[in-house]
Protein backbone atom coordinates (compact mmCIF):
# COMPACT_ATOMS: atom_id res chain seq x y z
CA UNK A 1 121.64 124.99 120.33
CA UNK A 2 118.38 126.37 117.76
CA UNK A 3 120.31 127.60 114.80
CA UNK A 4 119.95 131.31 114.03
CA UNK A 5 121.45 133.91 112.36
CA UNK A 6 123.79 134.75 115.02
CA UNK A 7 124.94 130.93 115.63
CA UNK A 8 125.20 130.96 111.09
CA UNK A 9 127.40 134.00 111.68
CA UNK A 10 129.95 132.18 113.93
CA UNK A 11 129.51 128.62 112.00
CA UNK A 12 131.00 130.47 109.12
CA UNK A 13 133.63 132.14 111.00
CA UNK A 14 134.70 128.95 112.47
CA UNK A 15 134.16 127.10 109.23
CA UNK A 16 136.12 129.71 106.83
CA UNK A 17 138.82 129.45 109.59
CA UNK A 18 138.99 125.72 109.74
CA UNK A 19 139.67 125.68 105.65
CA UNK A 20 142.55 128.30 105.99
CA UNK A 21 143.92 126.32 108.90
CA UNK A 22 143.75 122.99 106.94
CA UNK A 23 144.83 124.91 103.42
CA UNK A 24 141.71 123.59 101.61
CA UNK A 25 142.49 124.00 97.79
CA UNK A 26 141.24 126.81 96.32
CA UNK A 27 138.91 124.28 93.81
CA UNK A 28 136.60 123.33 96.61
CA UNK A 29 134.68 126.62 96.13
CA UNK A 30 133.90 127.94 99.86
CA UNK A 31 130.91 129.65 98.70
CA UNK A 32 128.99 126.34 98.26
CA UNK A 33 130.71 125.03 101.36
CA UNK A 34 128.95 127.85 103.40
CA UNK A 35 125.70 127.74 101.39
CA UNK A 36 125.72 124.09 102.34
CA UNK A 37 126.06 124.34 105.59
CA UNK A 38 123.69 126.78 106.74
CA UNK A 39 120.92 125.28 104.49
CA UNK A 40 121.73 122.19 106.03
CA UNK A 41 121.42 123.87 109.59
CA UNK A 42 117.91 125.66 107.93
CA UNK A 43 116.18 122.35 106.61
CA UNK A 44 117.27 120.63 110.31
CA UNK A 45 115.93 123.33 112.68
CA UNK A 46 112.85 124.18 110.56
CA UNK A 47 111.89 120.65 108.79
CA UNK A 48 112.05 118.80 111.97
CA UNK A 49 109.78 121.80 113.69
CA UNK A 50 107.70 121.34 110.74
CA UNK A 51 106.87 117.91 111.60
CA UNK A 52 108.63 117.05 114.70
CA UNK A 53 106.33 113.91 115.43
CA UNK A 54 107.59 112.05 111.83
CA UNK A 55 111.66 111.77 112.63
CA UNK A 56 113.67 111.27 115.11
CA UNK A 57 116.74 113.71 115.45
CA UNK A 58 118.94 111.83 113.89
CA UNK A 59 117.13 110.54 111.27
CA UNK A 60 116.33 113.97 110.86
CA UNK A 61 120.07 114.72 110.38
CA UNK A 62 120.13 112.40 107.93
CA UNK A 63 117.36 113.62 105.70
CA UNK A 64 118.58 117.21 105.65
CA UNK A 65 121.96 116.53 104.97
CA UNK A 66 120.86 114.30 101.72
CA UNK A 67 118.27 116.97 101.19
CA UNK A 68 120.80 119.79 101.15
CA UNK A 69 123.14 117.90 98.48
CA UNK A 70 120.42 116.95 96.58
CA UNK A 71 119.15 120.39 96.10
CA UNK A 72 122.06 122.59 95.92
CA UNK A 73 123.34 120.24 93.46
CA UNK A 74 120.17 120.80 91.23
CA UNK A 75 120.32 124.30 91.84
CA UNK A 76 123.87 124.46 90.72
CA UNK A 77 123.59 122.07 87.65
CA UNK A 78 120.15 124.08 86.75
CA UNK A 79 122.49 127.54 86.33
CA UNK A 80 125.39 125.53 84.69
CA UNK A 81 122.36 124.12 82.35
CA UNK A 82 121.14 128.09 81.36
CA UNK A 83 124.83 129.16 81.25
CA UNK A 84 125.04 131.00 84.03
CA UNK A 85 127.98 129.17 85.07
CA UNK A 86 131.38 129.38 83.30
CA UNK A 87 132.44 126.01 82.51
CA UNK A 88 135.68 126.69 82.94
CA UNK A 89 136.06 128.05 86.47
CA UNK A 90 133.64 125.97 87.99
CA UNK A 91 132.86 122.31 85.80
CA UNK A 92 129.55 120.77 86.67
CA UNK A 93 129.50 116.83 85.47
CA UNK A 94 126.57 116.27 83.00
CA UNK A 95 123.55 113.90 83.78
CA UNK A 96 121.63 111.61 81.68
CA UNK A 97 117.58 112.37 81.20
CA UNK A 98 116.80 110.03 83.98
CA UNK A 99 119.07 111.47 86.51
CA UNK A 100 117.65 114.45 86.02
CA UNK A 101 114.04 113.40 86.44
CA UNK A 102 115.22 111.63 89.63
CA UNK A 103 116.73 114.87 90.82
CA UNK A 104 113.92 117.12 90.24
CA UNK A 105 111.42 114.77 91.30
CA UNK A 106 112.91 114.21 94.74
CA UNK A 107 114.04 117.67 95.54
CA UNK A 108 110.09 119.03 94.78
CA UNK A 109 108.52 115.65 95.89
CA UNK A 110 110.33 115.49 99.37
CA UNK A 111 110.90 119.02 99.99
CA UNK A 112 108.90 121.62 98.45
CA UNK A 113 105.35 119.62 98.82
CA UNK A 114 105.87 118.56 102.68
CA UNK A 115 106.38 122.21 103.46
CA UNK A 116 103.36 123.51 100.85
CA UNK A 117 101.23 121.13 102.84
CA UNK A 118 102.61 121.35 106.70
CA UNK A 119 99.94 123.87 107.37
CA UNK A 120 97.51 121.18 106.17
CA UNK A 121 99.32 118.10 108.19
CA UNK A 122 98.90 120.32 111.57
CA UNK A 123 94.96 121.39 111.26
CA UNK A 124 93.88 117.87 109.67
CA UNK A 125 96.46 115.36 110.99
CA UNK A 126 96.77 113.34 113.65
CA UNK A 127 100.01 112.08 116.21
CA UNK A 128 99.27 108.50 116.16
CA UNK A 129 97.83 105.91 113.49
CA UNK A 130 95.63 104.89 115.89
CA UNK A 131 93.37 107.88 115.61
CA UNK A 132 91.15 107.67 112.34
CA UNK A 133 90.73 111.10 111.10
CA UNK A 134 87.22 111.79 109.19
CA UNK A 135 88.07 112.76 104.98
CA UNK A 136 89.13 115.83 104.48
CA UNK A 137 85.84 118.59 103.93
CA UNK A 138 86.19 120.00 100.47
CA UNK A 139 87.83 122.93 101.03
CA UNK A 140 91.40 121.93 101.97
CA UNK A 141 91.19 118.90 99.26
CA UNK A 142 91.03 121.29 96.85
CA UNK A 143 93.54 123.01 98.76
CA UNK A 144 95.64 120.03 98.76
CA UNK A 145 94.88 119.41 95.26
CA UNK A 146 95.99 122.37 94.28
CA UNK A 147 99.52 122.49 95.92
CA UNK A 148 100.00 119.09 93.84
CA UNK A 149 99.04 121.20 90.39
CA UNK A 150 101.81 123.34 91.36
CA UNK A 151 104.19 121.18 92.06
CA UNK A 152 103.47 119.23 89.13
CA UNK A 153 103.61 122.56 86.80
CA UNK A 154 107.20 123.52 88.36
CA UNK A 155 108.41 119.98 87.84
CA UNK A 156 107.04 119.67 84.16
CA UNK A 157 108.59 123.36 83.52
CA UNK A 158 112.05 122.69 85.17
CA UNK A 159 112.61 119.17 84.02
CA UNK A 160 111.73 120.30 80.81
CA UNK A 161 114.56 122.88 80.50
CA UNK A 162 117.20 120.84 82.20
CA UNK A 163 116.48 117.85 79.13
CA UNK A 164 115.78 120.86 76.09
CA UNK A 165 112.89 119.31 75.06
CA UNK A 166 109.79 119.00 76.53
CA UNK A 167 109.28 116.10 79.34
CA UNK A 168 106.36 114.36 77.47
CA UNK A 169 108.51 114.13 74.35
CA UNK A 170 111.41 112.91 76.25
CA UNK A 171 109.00 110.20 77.92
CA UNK A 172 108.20 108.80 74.43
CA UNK A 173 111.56 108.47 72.99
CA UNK A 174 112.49 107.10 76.34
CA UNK A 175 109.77 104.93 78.02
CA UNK A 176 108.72 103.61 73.99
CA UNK A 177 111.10 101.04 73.12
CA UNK A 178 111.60 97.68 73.23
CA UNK A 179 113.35 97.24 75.82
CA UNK A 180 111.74 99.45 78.60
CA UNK A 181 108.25 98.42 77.36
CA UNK A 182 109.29 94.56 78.04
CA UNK A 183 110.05 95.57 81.43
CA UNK A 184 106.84 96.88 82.12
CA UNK A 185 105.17 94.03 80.39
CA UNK A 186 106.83 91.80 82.92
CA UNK A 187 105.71 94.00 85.96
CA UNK A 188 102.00 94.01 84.80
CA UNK A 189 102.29 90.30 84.90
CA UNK A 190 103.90 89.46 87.74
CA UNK A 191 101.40 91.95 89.64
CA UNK A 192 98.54 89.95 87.55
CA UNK A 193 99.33 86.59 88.86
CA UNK A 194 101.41 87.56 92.46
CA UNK A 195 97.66 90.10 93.68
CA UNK A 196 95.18 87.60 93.44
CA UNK A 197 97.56 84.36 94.39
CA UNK A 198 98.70 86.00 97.70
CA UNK A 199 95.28 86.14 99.76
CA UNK A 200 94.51 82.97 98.08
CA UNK A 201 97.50 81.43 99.38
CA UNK A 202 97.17 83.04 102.76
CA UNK A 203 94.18 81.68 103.29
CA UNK A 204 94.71 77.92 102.19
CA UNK A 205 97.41 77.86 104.28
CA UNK A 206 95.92 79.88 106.94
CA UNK A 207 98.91 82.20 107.41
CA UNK A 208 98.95 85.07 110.03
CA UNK A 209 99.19 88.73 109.15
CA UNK A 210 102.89 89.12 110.20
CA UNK A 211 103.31 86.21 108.15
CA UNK A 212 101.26 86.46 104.93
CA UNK A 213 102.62 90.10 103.87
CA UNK A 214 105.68 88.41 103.18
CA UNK A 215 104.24 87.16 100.78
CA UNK A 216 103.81 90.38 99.39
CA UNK A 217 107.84 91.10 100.03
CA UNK A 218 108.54 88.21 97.68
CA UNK A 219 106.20 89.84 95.36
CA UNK A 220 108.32 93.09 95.07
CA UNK A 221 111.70 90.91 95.29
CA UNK A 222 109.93 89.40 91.67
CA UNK A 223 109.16 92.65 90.81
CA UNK A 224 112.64 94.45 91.02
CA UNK A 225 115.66 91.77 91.27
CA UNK A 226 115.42 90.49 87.56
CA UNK A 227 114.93 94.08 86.40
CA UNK A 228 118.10 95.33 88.36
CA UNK A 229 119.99 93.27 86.12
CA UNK A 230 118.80 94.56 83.23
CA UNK A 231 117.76 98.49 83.43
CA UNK A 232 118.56 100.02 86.63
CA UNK A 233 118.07 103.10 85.18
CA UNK A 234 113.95 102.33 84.22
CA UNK A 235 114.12 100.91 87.70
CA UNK A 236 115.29 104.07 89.37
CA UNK A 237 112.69 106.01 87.17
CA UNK A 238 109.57 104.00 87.98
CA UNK A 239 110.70 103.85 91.59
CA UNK A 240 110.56 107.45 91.88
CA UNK A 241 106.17 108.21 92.07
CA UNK A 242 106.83 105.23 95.42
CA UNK A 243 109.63 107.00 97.20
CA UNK A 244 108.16 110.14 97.40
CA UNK A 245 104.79 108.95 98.18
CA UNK A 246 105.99 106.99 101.21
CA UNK A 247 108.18 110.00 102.46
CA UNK A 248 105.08 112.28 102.42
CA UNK A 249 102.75 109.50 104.43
């Protein structure tokens, strides 16, 4: 059944009944619990309207129920972080500086920009991958670019408030030491050898498509296994800009 406000009305019913019949503890905080669900029940009737053609239902499911965590948890740790929670009466575990970029990124990356730019997806996209679509005219690039300024500006502004400092300054005491800059050091050579070798390899050996971009898998196994042993964290971060992008194609 479509969710509405009349099917939210009796989910809550049935919901604040099922936690007196089970004698929830008062801790869990059946505000949230409610908030959650009918967010959950807004981001599945509405997202997979929004672009019905990308998911299937269940892996629509999926998405908004990690989407709904995801967010209400920033929303909740972004009050606790401007003390407009009480500590006391409702404790809200603290985060590292990467965390929180991972948080912020994700919740504005996959959820804000796809419905910014659904508009866009509908009048310029296409159902299939077979169709080639011409590039965009002018007008809705700019369009386009501009929904990426402000999403950029709201995730510069509210990451920067979460960490109290200002993101660029926490990207330098970060991203600048030894450690973190090795990392990358490795990546840019591993790309530098593994880009050039693979087509060259491909074609000495005269591989087929299906089997030369594994070649390109083993690349990216290079890239991230070693690293996972050593900063999963810097891994997570850098990780990030690739998630989002392949959730919005």
């Amino acid at each position: 059944m479509p969710w509405s406000v009349t099917s939210g009305i009796v989910e809550s019913i049935l919901l604040h009944g099922l936690c007196i019949a089970l004698q929830v503890p008062p801790n869990m905080f059946l505000v949230h619990v409610h908030i959650a669900l009918h967010l959950y029940n807004v981001l599945l009737q509405y997202g997979l309207a929004a672009v019905s053609r990308s998911f299937t239902y269940g892996e629509a499911m999926v998405i908004a129920q990690g989407m709904t965590f995801l967010t209400l948890d920033a929303v909740l740790f972004t009050l606790h972080q401007g003390s407009w929670l009480r500590p006391s009466s409702y404790p809200v575990p603290q985060r590292d500086g990467i965390a929180i970029i991972l948080q912020v990124g994700l919740v504005l990356s996959m959820l804000l920009l796809p419905l910014l730019c659904t508009p866009l997806f509908h009048t310029y996209g296409t159902s299939t991958p077979r169709i080639v679509r011409p590039t965009l005219p002018a007008a809705p690039t700019a369009h386009f670019a501009g929904l990426l300024v402000i999403v950029a500006i709201m995730f510069i502004v509210w990451t920067s408030f979460l960490l109290h400092m200002p993101l660029w300054k926490w990207m330098v005491d970060t991203l600048l030491v030894p450690s973190k800059v090795g990392v990358a050091a490795y990546w840019l050579g591993v790309l530098a050898v593994a880009v050039p070798c693979c087509p060259i390899v491909a074609t000495r050996f005269k591989l087929r498509q299906i089997v030369a971009r594994k070649l390109y898998h083993v690349m990216v196994v290079l890239l991230f296994l070693p690293v996972s042993f050593v900063d999963v964290g810097q891994l997570l971060l850098y990780n990030l800009p690739g998630s989002s992008l392949s959730f919005q194609l």
